[in-house]
C-alpha atoms as a PDB file:
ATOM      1  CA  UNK A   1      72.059  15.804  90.817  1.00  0.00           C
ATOM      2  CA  UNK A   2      69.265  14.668  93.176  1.00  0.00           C
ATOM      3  CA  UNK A   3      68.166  10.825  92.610  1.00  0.00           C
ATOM      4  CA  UNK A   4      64.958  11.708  92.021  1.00  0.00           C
ATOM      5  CA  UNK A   5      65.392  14.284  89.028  1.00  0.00           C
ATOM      6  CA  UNK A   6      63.902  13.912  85.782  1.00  0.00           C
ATOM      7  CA  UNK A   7      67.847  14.190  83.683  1.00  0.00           C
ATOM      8  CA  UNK A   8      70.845  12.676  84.892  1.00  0.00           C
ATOM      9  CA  UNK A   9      73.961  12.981  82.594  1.00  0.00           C
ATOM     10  CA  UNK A  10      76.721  10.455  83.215  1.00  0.00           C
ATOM     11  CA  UNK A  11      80.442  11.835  82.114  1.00  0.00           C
ATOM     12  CA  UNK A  12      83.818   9.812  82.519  1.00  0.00           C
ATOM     13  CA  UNK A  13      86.354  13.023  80.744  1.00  0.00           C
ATOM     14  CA  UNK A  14      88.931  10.229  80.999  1.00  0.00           C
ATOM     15  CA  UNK A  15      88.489   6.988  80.870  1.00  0.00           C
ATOM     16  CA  UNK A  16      91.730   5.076  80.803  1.00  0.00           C
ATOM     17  CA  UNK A  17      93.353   7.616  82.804  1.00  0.00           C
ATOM     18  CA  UNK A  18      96.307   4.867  83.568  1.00  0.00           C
ATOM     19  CA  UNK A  19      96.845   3.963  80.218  1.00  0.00           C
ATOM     20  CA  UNK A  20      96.921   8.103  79.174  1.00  0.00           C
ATOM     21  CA  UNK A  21      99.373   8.249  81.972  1.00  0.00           C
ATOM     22  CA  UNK A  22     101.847   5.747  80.553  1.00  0.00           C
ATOM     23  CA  UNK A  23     102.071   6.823  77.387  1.00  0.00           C
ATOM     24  CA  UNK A  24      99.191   4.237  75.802  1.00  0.00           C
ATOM     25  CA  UNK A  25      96.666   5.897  73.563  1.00  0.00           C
ATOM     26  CA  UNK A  26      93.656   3.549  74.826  1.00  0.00           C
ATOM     27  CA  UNK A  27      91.230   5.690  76.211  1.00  0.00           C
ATOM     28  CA  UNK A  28      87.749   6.898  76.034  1.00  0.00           C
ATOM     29  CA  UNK A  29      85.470   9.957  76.616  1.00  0.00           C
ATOM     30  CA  UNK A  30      82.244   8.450  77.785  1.00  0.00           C
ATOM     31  CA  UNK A  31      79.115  10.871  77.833  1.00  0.00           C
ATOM     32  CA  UNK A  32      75.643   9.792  79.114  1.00  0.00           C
ATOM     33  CA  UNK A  33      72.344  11.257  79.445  1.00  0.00           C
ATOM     34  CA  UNK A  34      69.282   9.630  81.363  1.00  0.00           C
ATOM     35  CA  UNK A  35      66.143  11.252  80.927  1.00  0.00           C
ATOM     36  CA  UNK A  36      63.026   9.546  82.576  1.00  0.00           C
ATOM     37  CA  UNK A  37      60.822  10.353  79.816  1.00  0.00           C
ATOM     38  CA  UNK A  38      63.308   9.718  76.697  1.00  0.00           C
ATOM     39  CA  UNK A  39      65.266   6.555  78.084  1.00  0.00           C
ATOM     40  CA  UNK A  40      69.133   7.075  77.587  1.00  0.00           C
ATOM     41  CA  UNK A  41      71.455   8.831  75.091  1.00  0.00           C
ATOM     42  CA  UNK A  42      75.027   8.297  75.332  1.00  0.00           C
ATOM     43  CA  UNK A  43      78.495   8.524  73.073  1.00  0.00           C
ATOM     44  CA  UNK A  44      81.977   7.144  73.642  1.00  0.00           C
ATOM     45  CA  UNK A  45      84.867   8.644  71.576  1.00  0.00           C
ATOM     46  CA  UNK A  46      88.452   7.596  70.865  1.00  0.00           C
ATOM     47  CA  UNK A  47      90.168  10.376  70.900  1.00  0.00           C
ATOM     48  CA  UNK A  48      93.114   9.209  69.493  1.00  0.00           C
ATOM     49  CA  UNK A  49      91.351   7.172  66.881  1.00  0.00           C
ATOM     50  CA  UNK A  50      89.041   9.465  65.745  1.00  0.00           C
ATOM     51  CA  UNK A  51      85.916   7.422  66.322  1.00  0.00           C
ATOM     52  CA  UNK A  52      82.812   8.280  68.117  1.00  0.00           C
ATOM     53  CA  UNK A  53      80.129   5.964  68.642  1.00  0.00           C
ATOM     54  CA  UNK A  54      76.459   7.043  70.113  1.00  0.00           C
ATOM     55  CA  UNK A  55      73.516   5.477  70.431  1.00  0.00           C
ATOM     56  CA  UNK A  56      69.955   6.977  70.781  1.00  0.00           C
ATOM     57  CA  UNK A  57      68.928   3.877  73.206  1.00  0.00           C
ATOM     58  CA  UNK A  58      67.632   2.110  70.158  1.00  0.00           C
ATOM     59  CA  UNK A  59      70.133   1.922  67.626  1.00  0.00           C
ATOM     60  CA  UNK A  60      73.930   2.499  67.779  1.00  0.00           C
ATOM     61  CA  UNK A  61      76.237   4.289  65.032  1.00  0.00           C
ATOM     62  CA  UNK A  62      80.242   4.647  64.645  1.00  0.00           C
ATOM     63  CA  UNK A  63      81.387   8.095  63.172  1.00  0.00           C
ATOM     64  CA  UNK A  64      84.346   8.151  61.358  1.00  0.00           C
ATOM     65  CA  UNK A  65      85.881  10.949  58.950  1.00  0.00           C
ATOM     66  CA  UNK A  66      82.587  12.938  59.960  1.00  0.00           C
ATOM     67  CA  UNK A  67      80.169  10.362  58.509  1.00  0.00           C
ATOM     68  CA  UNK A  68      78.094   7.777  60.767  1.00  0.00           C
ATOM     69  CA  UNK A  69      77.605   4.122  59.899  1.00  0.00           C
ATOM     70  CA  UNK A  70      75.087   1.597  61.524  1.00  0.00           C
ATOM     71  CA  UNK A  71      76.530  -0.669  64.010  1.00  0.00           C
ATOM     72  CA  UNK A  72      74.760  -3.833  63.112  1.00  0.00           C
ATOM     73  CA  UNK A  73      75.502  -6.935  65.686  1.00  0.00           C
ATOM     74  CA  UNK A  74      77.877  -9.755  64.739  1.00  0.00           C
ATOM     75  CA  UNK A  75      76.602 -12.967  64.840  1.00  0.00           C
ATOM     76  CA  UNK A  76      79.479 -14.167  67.064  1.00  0.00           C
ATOM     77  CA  UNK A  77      78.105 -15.609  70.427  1.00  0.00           C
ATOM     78  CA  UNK A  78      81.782 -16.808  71.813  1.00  0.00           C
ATOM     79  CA  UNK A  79      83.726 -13.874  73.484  1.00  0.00           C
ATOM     80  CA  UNK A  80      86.863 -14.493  71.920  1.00  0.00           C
ATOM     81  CA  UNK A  81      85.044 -13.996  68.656  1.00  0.00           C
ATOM     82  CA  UNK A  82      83.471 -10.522  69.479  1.00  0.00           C
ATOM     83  CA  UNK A  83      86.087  -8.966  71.478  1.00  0.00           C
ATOM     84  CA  UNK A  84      88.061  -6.168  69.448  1.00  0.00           C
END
């Protein structure tokens, strides 16, 4: 869309592509939408896994077996203890 419009959505149908093409199941679906008046929506899903996690711009939430749970920040500060 033009870079001055008012909603810009953000889609990656395949992220991972690589991995999906050698056989490894680590990939994404990444969906975005920037709106100048609401700030930014956006989910990420696992396809594979079965997760989805979204986030409103505020606060962030996992679904899982069709019911969402908070995603509440760890209070890890090293990147080797927050990386999954």
């Amino acid at each position: 869309g033009a870079a001055d419009a008012a909603r810009e959505w953000l889609v990656d149908p395949l992220c991972g592509t690589l991995n999906y093409a050698v056989g490894t199941m680590l990939v994404a679906v990444n969906v975005a939408l920037r709106d100048t008046a609401a700030g930014v929506t956006a989910a990420v899903a696992d396809p594979f896994g079965g997760e989805v996690f979204h986030t409103d711009g505020t606060s962030a939430w996992v679904r899982d077996g069709g019911a969402d749970a908070p995603l509440v920040p760890s209070p890890g500060t090293r990147l080797v203890d927050v990386n999954l």
